[in-house]
Protein backbone atom coordinates (compact mmCIF):
# COMPACT_ATOMS: atom_id res chain seq x y z
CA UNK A 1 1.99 28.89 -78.51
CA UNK A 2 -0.40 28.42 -75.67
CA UNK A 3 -3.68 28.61 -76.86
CA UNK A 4 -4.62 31.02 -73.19
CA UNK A 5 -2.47 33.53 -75.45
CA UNK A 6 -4.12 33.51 -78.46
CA UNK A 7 -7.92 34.26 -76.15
CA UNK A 8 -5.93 37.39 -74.79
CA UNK A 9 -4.88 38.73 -77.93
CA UNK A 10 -8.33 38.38 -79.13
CA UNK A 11 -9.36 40.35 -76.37
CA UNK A 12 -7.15 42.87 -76.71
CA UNK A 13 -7.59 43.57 -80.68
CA UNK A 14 -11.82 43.44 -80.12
CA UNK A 15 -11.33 46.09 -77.96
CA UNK A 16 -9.03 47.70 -80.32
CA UNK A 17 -10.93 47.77 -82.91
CA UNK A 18 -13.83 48.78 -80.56
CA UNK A 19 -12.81 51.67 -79.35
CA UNK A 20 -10.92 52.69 -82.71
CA UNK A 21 -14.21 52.64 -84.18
CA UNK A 22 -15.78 54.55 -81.49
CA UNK A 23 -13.25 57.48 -81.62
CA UNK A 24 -10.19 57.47 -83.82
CA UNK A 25 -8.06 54.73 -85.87
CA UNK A 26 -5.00 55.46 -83.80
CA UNK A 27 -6.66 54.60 -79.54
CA UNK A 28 -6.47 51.26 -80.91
CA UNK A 29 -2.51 51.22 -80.99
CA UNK A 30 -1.79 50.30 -77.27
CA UNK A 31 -4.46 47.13 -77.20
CA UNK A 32 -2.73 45.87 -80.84
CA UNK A 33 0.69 46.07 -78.65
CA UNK A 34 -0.93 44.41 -75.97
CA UNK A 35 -1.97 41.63 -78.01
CA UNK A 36 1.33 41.12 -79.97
CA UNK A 37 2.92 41.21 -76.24
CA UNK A 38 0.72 38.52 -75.37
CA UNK A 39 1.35 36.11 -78.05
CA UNK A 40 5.24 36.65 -77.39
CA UNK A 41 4.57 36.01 -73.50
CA UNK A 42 2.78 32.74 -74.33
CA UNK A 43 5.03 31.29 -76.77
CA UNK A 44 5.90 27.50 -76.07
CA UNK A 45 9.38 26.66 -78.17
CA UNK A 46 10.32 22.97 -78.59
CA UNK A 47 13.22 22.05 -75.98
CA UNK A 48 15.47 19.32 -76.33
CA UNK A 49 15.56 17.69 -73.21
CA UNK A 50 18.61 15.95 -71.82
CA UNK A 51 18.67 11.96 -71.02
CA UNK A 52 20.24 10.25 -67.77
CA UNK A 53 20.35 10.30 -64.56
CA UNK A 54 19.20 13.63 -64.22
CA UNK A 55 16.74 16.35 -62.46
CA UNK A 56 16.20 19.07 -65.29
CA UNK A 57 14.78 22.72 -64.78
CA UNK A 58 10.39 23.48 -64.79
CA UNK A 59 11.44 27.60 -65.59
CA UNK A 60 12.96 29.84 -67.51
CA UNK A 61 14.75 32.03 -65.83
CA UNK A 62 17.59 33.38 -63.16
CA UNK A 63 18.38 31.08 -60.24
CA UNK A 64 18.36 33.46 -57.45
CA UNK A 65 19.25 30.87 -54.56
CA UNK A 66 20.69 27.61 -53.88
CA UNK A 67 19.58 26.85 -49.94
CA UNK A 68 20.03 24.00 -47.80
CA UNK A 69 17.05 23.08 -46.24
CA UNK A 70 17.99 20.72 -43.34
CA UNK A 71 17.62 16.93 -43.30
CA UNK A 72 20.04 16.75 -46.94
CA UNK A 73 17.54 18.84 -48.31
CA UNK A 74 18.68 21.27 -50.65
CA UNK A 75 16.03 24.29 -52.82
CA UNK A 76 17.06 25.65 -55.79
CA UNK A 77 15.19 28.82 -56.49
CA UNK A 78 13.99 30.57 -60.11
CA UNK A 79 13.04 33.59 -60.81
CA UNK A 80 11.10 34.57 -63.79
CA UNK A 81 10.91 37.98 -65.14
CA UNK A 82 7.95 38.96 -67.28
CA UNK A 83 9.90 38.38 -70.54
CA UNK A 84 10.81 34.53 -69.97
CA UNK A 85 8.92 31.84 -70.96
CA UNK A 86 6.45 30.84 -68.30
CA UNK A 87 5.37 27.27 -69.24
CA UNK A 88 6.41 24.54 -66.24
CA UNK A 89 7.88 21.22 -66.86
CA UNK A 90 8.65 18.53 -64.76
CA UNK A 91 11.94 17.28 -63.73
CA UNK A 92 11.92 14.19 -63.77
CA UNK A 93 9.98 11.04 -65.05
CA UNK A 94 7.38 9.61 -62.59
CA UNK A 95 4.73 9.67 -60.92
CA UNK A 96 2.55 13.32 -59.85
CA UNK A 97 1.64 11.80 -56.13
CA UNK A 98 0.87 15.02 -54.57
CA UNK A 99 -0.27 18.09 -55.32
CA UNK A 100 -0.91 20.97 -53.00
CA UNK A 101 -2.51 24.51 -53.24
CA UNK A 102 -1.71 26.95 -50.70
CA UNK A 103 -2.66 30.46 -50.41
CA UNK A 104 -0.72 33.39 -49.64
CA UNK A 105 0.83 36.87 -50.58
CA UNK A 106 2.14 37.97 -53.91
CA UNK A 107 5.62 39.28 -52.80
CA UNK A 108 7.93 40.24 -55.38
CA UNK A 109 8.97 36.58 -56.63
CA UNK A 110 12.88 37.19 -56.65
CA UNK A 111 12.34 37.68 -52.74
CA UNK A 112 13.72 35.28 -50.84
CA UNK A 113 10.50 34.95 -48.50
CA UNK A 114 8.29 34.34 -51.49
CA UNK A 115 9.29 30.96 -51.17
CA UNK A 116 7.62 30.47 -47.47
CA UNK A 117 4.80 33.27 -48.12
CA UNK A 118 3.49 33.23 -51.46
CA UNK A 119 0.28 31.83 -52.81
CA UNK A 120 1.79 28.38 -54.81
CA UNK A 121 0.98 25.56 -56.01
CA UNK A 122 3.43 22.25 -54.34
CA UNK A 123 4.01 19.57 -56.93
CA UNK A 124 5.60 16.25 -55.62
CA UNK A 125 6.62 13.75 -58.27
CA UNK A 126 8.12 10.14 -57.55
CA UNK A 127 10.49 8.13 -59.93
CA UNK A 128 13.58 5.86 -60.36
CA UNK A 129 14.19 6.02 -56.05
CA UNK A 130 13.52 9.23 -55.61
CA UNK A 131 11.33 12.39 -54.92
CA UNK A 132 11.65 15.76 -56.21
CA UNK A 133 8.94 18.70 -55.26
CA UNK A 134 9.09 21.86 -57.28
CA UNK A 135 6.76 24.68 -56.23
CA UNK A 136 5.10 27.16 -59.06
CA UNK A 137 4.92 30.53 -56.85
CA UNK A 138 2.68 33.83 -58.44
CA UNK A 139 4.77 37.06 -57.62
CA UNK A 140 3.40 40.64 -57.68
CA UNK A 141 2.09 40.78 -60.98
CA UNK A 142 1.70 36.57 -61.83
CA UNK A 143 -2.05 36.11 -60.18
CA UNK A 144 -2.55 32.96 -61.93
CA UNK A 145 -1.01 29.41 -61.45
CA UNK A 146 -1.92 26.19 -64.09
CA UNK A 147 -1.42 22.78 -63.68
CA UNK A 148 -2.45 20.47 -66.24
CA UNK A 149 -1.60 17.38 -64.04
CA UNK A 150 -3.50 15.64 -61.72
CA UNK A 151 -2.48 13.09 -58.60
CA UNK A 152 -1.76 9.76 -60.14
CA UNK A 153 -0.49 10.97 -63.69
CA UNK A 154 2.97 9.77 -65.48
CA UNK A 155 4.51 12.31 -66.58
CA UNK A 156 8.02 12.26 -68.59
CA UNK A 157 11.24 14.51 -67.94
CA UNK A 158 10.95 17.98 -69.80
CA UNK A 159 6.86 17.41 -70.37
CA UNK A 160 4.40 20.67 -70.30
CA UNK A 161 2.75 20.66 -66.66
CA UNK A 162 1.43 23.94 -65.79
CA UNK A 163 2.20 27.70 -66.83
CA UNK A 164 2.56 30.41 -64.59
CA UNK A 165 1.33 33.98 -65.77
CA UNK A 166 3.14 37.45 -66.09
CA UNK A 167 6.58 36.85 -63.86
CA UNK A 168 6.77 34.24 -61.04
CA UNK A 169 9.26 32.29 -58.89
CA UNK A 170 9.72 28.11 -59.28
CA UNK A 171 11.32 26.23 -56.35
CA UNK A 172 12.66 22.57 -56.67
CA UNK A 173 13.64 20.77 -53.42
CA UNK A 174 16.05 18.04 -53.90
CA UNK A 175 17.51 15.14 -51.44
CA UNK A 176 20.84 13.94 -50.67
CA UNK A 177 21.31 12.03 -53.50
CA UNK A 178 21.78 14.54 -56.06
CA UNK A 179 24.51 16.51 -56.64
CA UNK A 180 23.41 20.35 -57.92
CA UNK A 181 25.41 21.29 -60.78
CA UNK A 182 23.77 25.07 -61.09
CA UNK A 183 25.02 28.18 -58.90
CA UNK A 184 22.89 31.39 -57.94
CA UNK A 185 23.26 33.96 -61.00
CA UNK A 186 22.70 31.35 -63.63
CA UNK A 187 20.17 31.15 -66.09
CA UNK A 188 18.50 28.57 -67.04
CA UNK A 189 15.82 26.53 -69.41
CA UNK A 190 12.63 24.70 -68.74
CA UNK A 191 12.97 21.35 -70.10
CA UNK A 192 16.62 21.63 -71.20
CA UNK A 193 18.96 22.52 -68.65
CA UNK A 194 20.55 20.62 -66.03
CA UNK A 195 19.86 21.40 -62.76
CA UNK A 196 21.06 18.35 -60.34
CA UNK A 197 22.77 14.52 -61.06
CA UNK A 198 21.93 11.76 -59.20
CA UNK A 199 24.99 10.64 -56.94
């Protein structure tokens, strides 16, 4: 459970309680399902996160593209509904040598021009050769990106870097050398599942 979670459900039950005390027992219903819906939205289950040569997911949720970029580069693009789990992990193990704020709209995430227009946050991380750059992009209703990491940092394949909050898009750019084993229409698991090999 992300502890962010636990602050809104206090929110929402103290207000509960508020206003059931001000008028009736029963106004306080919707803020005590707005709490519960919180602590289910920032839930944090244990993953069990593959070992080799490989470049694993940062998101739950439904690929929605699987672009090449130019140059070898290839994006493989996440969507996340409100009901997935929205904490971020890296895929790889290295080194966070980059990252990179940039403001912008808050299209509908599953929108292919979310990628180039969105507000997001650019992560690049360097290990074992090679460079991979995932992107955590807020939609219409996420308004709120988290990174935990900082330039400099080692982090480990399948570690907690960042959340995302209330539906949101990730992007992960890959290079030549890996060989993408997901399609568009698949879902998949931060932390556990298998997006690319290395060649």
């Amino acid at each position: 459970m992300v502890i962010t979670g636990i602050y809104y459900a206090l929110g929402f039950l103290a207000s509960g309680a508020l206003l059931g005390y001000l008028t009736r027992p029963w106004a306080a219903a919707p803020f005590v399902a707005m709490a519960v819906f919180s602590l289910w939205f920032f839930r944090d289950p244990e993953r069990e996160t593959p070992q080799g040569p490989y470049a694993i997911s940062p998101a739950d949720g439904k690929i929605v593209a699987v672009k090449d970029e130019g140059a070898g580069r290839r994006r493989i693009s996440i969507f996340l509904s409100p009901f997935d789990v929205h904490v971020n992990r890296t895929p790889i193990t290295g080194t966070v040598t980059k990252v990179q704020y940039k403001p912008g709209k808050f299209l509908v995430a599953s929108r292919e021009e979310a990628t180039a227009e969105n507000e997001q946050n650019l992560v690049t991380v360097e290990g074992n050769g090679t460079t991979v750059v995932f992107s955590q992009i807020a939609g219409m209703v996420a308004r709120r990106i988290l990174f935990w990491k900082k330039p400099g940092d080692k982090v480990t394949m399948g570690e907690r870097v960042g959340l995302i909050q209330f539906g949101s898009r990730c992007d992960v750019f890959l290079g030549p050398e890996w060989n993408i084993v997901v399609r568009e229409g698949q879902r998949v698991s931060a932390g556990s599942s298998i997006l690319a090999k290395r060649e």
